[in-house]
PDB file of N, CA and C in Angstrom:
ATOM      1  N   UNK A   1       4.157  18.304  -3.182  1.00  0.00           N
ATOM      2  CA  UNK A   1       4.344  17.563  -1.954  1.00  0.00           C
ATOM      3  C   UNK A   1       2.972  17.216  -1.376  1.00  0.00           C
ATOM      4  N   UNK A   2       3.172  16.103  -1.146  1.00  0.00           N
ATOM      5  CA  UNK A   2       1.663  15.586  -0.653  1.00  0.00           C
ATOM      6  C   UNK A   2       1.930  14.855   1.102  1.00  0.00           C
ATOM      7  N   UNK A   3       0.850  14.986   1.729  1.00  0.00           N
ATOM      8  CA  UNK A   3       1.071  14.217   2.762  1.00  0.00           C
ATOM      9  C   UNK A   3       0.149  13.137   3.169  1.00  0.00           C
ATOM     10  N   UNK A   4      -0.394  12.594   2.080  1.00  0.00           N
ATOM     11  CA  UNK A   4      -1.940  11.665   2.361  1.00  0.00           C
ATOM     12  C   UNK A   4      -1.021  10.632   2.732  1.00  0.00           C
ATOM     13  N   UNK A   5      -0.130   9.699   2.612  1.00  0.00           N
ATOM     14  CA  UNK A   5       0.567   8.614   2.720  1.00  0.00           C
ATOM     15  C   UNK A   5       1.133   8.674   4.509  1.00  0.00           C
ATOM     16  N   UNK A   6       1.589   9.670   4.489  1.00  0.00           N
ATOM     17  CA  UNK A   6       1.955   9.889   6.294  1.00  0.00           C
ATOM     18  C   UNK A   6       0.386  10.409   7.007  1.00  0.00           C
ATOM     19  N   UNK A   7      -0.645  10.650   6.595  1.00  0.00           N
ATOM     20  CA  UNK A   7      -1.507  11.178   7.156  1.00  0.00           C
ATOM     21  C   UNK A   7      -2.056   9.237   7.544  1.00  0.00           C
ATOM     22  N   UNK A   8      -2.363   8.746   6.273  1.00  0.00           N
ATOM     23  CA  UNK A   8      -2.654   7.329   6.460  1.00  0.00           C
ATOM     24  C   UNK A   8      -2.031   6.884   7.396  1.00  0.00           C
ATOM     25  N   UNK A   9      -0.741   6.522   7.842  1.00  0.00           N
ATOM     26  CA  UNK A   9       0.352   6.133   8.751  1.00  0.00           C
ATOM     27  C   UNK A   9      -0.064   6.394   9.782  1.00  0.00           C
ATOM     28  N   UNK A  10       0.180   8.019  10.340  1.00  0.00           N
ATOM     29  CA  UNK A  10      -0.480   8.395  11.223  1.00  0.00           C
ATOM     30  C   UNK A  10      -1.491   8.243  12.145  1.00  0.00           C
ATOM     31  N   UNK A  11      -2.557   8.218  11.263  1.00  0.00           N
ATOM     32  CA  UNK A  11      -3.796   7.760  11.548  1.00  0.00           C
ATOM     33  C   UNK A  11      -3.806   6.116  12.208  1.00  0.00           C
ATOM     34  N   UNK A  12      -3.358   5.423  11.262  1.00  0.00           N
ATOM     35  CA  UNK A  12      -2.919   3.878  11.850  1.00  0.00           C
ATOM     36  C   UNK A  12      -2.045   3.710  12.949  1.00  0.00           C
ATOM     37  N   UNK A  13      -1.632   4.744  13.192  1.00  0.00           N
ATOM     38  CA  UNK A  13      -0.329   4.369  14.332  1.00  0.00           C
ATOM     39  C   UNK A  13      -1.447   4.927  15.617  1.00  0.00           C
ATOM     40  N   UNK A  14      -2.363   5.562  15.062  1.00  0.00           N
ATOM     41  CA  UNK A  14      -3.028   6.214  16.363  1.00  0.00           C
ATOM     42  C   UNK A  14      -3.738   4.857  16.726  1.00  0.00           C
ATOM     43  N   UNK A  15      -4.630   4.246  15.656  1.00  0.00           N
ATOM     44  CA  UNK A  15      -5.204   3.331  16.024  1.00  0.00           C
ATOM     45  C   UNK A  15      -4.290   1.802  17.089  1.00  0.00           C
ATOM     46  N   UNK A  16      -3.824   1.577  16.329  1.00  0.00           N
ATOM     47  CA  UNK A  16      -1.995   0.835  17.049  1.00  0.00           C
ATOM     48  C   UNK A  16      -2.571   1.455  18.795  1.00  0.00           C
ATOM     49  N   UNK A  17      -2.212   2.554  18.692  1.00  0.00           N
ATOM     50  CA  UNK A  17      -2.327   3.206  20.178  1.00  0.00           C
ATOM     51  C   UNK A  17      -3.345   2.976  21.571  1.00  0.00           C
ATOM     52  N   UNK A  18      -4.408   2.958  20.451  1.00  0.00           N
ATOM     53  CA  UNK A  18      -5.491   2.842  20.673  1.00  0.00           C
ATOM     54  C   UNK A  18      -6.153   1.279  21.351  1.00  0.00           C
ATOM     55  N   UNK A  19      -6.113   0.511  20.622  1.00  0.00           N
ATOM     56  CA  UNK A  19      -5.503  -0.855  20.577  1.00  0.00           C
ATOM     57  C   UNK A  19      -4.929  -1.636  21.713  1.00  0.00           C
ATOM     58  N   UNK A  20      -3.870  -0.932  21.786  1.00  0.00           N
ATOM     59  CA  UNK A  20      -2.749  -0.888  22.812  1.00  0.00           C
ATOM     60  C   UNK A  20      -3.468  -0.523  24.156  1.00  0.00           C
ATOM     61  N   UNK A  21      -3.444   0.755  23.859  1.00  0.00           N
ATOM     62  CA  UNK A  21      -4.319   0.996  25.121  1.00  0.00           C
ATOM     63  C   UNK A  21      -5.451   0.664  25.895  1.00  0.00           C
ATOM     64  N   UNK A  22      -6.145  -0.018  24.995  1.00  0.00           N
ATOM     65  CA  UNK A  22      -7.494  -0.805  25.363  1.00  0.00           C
ATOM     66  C   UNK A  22      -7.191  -2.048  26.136  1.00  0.00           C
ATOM     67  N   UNK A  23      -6.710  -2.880  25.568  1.00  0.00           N
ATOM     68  CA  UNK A  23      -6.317  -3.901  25.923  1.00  0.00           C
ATOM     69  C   UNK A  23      -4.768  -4.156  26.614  1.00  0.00           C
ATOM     70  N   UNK A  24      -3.983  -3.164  26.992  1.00  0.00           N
ATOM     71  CA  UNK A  24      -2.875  -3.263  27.548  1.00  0.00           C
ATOM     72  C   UNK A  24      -1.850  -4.166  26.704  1.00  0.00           C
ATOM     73  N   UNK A  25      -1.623  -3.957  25.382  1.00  0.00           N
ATOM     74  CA  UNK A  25      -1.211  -5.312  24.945  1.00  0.00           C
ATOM     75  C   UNK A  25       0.338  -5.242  25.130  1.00  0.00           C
ATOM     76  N   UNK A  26       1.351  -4.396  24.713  1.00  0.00           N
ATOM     77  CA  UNK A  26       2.368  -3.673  24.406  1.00  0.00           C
ATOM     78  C   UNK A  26       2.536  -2.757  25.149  1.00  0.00           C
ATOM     79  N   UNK A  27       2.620  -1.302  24.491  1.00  0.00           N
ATOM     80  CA  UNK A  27       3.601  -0.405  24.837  1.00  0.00           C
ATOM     81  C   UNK A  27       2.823   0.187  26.562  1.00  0.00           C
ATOM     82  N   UNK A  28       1.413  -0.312  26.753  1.00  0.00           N
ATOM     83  CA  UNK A  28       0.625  -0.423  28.122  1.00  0.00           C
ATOM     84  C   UNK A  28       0.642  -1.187  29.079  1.00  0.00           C
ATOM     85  N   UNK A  29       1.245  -2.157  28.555  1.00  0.00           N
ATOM     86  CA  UNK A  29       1.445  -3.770  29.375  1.00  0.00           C
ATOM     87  C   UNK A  29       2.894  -3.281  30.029  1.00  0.00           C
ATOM     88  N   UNK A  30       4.024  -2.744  29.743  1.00  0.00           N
ATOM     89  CA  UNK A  30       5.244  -2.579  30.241  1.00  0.00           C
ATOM     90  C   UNK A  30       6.130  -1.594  29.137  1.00  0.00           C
ATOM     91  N   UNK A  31       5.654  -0.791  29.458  1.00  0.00           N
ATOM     92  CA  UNK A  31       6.233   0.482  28.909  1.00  0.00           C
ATOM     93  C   UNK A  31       7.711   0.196  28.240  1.00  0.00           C
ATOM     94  N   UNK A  32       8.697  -0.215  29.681  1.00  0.00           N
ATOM     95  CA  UNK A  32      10.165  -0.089  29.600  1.00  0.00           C
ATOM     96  C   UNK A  32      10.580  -1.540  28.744  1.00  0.00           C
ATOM     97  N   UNK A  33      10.017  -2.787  28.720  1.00  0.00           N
ATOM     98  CA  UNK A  33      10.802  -3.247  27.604  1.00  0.00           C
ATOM     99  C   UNK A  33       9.853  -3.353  26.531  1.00  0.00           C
ATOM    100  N   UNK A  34       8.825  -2.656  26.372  1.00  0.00           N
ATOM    101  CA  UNK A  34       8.225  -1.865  24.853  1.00  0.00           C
ATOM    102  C   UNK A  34       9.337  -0.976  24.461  1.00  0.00           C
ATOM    103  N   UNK A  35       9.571  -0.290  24.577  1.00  0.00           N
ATOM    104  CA  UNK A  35      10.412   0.766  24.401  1.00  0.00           C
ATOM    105  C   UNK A  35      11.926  -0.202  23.817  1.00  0.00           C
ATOM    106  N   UNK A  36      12.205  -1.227  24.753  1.00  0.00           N
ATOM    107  CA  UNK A  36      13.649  -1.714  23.832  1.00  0.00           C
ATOM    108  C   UNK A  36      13.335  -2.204  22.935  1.00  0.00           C
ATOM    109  N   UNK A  37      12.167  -3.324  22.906  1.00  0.00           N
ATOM    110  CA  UNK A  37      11.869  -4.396  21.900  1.00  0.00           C
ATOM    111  C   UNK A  37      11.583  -3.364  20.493  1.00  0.00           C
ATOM    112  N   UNK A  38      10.551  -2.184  20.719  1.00  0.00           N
ATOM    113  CA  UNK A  38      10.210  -1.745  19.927  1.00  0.00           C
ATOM    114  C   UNK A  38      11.328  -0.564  18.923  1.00  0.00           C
ATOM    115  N   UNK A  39      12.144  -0.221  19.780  1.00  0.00           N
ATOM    116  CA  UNK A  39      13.190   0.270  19.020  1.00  0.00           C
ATOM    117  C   UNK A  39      14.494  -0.697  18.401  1.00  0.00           C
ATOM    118  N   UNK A  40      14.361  -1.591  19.037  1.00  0.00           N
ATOM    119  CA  UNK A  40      15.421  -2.775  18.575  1.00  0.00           C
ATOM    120  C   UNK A  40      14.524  -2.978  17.257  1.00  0.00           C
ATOM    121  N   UNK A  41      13.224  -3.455  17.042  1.00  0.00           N
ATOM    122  CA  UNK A  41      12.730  -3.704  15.892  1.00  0.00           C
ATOM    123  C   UNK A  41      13.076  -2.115  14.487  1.00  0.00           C
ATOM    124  N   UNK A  42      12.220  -1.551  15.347  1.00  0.00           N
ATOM    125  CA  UNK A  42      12.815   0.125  13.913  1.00  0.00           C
ATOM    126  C   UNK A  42      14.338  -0.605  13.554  1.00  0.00           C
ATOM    127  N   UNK A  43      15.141  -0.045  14.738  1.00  0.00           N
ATOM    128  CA  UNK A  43      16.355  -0.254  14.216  1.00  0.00           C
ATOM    129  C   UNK A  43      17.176  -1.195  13.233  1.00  0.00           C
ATOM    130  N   UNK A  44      16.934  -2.686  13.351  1.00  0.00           N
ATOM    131  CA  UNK A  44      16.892  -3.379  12.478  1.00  0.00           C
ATOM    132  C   UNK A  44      16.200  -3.288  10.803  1.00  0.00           C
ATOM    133  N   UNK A  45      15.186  -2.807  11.219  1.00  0.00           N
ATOM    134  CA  UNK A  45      14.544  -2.688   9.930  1.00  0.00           C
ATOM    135  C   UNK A  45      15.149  -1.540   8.929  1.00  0.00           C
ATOM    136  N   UNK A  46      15.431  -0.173  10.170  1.00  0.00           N
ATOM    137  CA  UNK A  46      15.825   0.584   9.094  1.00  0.00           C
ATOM    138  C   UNK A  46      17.509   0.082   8.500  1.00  0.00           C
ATOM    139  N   UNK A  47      18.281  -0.399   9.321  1.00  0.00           N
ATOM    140  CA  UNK A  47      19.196  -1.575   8.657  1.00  0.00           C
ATOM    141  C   UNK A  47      19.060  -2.148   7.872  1.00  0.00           C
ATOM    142  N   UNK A  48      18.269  -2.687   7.505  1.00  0.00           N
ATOM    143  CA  UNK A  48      18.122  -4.095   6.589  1.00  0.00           C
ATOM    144  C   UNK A  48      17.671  -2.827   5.175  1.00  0.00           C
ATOM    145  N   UNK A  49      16.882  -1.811   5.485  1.00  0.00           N
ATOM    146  CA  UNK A  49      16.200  -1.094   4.503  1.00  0.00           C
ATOM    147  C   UNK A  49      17.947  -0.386   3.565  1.00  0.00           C
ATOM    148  N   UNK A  50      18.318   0.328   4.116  1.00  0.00           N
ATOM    149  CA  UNK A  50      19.476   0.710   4.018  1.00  0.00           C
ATOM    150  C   UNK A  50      20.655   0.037   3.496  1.00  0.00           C
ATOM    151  N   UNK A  51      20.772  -1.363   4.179  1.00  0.00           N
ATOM    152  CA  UNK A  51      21.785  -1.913   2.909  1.00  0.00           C
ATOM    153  C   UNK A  51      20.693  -2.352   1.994  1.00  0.00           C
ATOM    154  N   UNK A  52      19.896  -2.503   1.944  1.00  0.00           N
ATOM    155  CA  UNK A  52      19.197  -3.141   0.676  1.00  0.00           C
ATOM    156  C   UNK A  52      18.791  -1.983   0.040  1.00  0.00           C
ATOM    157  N   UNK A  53      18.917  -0.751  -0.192  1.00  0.00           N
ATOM    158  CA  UNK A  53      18.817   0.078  -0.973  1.00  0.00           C
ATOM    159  C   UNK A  53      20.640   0.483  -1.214  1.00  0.00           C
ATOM    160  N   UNK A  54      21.492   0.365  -0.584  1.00  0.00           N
ATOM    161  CA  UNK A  54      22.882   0.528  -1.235  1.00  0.00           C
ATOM    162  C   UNK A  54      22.768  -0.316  -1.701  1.00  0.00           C
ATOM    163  N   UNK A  55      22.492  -1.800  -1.770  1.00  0.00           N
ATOM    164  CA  UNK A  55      22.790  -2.953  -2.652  1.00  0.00           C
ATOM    165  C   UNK A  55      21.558  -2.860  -3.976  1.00  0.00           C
ATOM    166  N   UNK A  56      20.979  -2.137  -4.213  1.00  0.00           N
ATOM    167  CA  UNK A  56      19.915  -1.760  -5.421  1.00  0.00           C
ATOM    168  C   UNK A  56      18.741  -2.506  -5.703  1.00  0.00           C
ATOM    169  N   UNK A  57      18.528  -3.006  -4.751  1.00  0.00           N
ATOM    170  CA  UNK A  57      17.547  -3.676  -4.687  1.00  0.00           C
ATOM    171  C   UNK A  57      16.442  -3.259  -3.636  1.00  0.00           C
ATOM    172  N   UNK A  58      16.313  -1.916  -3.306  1.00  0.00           N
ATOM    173  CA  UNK A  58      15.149  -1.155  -2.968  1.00  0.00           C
ATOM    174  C   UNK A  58      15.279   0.607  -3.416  1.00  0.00           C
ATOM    175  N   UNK A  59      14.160   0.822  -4.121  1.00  0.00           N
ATOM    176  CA  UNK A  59      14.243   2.213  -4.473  1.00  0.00           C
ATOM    177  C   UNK A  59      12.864   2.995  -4.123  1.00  0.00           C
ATOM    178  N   UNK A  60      12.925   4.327  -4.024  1.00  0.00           N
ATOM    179  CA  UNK A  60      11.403   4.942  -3.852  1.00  0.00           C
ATOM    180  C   UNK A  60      10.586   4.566  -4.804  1.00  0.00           C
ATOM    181  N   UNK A  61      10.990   5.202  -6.006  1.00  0.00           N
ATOM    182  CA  UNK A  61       9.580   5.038  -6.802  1.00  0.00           C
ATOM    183  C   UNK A  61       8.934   6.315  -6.622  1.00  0.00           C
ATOM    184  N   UNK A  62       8.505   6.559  -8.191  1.00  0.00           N
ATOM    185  CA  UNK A  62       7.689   8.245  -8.148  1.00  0.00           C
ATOM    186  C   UNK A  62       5.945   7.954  -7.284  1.00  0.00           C
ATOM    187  N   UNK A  63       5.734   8.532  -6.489  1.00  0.00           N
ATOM    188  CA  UNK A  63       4.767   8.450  -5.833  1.00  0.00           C
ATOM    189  C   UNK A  63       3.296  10.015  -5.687  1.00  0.00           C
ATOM    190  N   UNK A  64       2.783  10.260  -5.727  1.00  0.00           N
ATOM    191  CA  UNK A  64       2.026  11.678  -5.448  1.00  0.00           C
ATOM    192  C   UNK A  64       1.304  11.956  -4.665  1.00  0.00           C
ATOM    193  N   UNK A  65       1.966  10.562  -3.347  1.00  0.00           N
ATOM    194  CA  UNK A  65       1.271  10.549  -2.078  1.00  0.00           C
ATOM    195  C   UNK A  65       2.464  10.549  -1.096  1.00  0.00           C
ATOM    196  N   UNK A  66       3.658  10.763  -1.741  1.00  0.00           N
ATOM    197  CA  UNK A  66       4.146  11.022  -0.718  1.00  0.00           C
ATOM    198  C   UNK A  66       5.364  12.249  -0.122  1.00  0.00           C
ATOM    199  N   UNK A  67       5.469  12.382   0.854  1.00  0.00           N
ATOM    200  CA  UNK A  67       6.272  14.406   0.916  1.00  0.00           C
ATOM    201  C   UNK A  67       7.247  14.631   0.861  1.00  0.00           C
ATOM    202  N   UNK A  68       8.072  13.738   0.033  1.00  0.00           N
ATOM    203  CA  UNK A  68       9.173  14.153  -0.354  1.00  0.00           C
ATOM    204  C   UNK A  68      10.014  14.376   0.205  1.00  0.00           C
ATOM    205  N   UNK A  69      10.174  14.301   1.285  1.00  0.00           N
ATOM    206  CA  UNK A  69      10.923  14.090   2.647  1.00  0.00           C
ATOM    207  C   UNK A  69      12.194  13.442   2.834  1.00  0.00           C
ATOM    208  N   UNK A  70      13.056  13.236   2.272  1.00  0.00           N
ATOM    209  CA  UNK A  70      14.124  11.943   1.818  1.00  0.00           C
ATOM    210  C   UNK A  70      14.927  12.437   3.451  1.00  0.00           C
ATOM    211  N   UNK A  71      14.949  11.055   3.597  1.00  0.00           N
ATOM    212  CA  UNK A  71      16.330  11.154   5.677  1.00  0.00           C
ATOM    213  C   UNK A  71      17.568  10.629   4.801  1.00  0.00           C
ATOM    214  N   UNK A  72      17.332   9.961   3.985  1.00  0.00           N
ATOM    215  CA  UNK A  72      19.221   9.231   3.014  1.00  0.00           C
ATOM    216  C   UNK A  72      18.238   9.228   1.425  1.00  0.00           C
ATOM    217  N   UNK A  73      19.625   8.848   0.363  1.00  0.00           N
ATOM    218  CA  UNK A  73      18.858   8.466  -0.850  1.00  0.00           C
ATOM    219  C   UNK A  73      18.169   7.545  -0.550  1.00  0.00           C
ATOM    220  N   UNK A  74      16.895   7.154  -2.038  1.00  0.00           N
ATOM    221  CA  UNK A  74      15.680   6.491  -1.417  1.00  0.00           C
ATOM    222  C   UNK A  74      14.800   5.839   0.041  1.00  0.00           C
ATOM    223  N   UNK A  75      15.220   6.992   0.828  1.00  0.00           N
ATOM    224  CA  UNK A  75      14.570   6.485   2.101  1.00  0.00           C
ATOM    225  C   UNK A  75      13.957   7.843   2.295  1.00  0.00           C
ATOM    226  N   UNK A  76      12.409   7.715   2.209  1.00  0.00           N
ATOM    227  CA  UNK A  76      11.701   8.985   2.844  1.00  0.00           C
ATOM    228  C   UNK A  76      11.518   8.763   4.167  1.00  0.00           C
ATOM    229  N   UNK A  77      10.637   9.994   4.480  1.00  0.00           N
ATOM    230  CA  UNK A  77      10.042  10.095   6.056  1.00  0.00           C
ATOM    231  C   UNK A  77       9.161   9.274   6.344  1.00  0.00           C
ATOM    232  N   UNK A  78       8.690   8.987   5.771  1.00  0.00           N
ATOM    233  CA  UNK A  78       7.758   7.564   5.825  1.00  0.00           C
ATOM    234  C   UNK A  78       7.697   6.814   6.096  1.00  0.00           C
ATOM    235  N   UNK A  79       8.653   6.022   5.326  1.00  0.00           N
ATOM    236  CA  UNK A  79       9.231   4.480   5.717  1.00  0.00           C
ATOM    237  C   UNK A  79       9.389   4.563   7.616  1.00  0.00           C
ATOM    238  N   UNK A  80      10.189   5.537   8.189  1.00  0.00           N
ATOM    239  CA  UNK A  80      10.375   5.256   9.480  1.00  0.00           C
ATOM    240  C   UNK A  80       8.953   5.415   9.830  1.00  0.00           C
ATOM    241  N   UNK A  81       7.827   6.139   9.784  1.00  0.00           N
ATOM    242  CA  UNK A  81       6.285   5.816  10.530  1.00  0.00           C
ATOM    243  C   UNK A  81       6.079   4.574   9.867  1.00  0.00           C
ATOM    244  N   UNK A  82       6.210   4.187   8.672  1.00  0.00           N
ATOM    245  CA  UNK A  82       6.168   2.541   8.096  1.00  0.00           C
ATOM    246  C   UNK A  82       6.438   1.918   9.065  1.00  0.00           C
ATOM    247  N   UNK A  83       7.313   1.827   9.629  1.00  0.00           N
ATOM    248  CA  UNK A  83       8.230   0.986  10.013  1.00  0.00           C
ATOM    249  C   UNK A  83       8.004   0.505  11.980  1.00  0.00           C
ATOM    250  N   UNK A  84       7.652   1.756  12.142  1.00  0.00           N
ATOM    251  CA  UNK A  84       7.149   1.893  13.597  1.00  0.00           C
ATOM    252  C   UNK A  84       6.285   1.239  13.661  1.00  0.00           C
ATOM    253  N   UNK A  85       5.092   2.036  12.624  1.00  0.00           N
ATOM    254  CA  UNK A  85       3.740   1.203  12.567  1.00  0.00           C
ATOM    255  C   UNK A  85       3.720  -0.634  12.469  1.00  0.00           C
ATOM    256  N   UNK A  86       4.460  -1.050  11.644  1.00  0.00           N
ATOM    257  CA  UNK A  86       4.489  -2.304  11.520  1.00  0.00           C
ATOM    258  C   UNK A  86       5.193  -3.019  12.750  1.00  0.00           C
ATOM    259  N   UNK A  87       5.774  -2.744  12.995  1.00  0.00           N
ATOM    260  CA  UNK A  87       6.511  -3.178  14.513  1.00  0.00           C
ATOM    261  C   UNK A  87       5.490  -2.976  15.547  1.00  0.00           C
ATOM    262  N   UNK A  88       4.726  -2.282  15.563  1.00  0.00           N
ATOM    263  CA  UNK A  88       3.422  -1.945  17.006  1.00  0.00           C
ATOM    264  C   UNK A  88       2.600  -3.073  16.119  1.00  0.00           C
ATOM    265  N   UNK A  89       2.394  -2.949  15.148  1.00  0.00           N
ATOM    266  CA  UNK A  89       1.076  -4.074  15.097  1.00  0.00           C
ATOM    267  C   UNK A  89       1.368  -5.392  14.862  1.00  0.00           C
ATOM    268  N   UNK A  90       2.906  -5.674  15.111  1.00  0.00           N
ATOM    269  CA  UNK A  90       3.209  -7.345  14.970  1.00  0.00           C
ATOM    270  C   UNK A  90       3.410  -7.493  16.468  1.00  0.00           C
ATOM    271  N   UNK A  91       3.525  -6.735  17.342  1.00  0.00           N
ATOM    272  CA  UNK A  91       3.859  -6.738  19.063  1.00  0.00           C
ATOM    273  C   UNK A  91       2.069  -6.953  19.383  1.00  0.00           C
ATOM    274  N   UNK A  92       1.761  -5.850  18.414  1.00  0.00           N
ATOM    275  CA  UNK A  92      -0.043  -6.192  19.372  1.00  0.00           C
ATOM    276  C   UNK A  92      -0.765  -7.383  19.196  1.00  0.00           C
ATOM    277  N   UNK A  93      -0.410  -8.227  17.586  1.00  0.00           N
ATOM    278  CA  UNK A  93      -0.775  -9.073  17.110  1.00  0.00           C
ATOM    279  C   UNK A  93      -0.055 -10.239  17.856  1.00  0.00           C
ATOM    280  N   UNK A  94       1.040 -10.211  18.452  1.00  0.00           N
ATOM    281  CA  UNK A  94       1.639 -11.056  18.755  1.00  0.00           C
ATOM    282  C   UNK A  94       1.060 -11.316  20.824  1.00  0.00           C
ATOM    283  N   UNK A  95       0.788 -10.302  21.250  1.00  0.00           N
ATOM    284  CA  UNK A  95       0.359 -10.266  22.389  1.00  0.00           C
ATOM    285  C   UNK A  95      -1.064 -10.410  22.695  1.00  0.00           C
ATOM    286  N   UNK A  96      -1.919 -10.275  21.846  1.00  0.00           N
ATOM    287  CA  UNK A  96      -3.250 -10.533  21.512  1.00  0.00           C
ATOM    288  C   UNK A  96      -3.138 -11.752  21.160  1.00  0.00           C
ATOM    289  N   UNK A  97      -2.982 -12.580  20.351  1.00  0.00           N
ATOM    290  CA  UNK A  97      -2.949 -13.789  20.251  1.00  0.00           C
ATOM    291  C   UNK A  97      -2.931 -14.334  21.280  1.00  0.00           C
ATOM    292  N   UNK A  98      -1.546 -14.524  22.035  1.00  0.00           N
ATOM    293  CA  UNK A  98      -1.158 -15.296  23.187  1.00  0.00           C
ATOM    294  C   UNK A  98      -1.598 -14.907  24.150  1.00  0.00           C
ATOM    295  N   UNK A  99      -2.502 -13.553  24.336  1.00  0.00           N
ATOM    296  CA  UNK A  99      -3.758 -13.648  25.592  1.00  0.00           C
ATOM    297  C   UNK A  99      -4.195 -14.360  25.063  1.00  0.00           C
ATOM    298  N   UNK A 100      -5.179 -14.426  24.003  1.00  0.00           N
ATOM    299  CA  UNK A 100      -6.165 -15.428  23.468  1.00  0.00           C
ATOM    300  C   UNK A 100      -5.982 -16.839  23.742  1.00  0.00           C
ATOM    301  N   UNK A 101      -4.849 -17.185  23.223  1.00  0.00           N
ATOM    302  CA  UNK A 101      -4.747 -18.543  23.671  1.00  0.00           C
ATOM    303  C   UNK A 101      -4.583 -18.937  24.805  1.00  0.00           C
ATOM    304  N   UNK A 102      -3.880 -18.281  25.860  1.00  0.00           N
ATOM    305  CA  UNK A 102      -4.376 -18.628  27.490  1.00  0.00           C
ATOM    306  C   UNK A 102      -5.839 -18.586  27.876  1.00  0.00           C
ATOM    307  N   UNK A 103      -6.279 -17.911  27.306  1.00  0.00           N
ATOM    308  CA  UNK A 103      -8.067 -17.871  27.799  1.00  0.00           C
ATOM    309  C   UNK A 103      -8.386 -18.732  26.916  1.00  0.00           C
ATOM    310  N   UNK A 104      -7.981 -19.575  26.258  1.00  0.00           N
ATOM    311  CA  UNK A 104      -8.478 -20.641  25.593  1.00  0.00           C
ATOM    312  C   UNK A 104      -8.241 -22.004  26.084  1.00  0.00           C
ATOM    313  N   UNK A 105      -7.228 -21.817  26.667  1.00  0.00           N
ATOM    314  CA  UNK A 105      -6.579 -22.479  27.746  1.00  0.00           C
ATOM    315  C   UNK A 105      -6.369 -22.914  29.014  1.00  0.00           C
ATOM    316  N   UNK A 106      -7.456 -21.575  29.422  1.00  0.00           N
ATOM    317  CA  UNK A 106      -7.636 -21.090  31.066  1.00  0.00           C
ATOM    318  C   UNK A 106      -6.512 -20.591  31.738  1.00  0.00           C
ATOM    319  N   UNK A 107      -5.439 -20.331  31.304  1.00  0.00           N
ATOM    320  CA  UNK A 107      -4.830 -19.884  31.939  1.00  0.00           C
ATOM    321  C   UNK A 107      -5.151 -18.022  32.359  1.00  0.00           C
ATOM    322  N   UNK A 108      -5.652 -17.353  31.800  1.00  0.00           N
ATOM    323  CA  UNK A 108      -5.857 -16.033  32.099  1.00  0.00           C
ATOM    324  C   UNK A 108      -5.300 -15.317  31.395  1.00  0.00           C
ATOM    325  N   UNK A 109      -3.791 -14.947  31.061  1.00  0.00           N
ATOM    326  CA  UNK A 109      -3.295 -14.416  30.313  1.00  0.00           C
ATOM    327  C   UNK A 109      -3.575 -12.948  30.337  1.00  0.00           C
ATOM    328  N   UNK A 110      -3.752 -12.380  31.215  1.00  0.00           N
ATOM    329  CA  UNK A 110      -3.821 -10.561  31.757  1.00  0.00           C
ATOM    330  C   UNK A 110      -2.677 -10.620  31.320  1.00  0.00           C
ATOM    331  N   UNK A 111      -2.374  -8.996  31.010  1.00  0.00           N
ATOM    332  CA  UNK A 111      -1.560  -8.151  31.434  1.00  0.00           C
ATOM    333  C   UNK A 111      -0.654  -8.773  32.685  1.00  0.00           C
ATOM    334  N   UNK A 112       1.220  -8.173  33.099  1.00  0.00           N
ATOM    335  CA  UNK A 112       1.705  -8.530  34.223  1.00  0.00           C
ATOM    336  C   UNK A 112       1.211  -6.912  34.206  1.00  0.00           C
ATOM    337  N   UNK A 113       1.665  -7.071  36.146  1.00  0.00           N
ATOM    338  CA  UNK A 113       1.454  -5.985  36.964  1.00  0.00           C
ATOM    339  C   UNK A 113       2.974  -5.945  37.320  1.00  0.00           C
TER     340      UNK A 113
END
């Protein structure tokens, strides 16, 4: 059992955090619909992951990075920090941008209060 693959994750989700927190982009900008958007996203995903591994067209795969952890057949512990992680950095990417482009714009594009 190895844990370098969730340690990686980890580590990235801190940064995500980090990120976040600097710049207020997400889960700093408004906590309460971070929290829906961002669990509406997991949730879907681990959906979509799930029938597409009953339908056989997603499997683990022997790995020696990762802990063996299985939550259903082929779905480790992972995939859900996968999954988080990728959802925080398409919200930060997506909110970073569109500050950007208001200050490109002049409009300002802060954070709401």
């Amino acid at each position: 059992m190895s844990l370098a693959y969730l340690g990686c994750l980890l580590a990235s989700l801190a940064g995500m955090a980090i990120l976040d927190w600097r710049f207020r982009l997400f889960w700093f900008a408004c906590p309460r619909r971070a929290a829906a958007v961002h669990g509406a996203g997991v949730a879907v995903f681990i959906a979509w992951d799930l029938v597409c591994i009953a339908a056989g067209a997603f499997s683990r795969g022997p790995s020696p990075y990762l802990s063996g952890i299985m939550l259903a057949p082929e779905f480790t512990l992972e995939e859900v920090f996968f999954l988080v992680f990728l959802c925080w950095l398409a919200m930060n990417a997506y909110a970073g941008a569109k500050r950007a482009g208001a200050r490109l714009h002049g409009a300002g594009g802060g954070p709401r209060t």
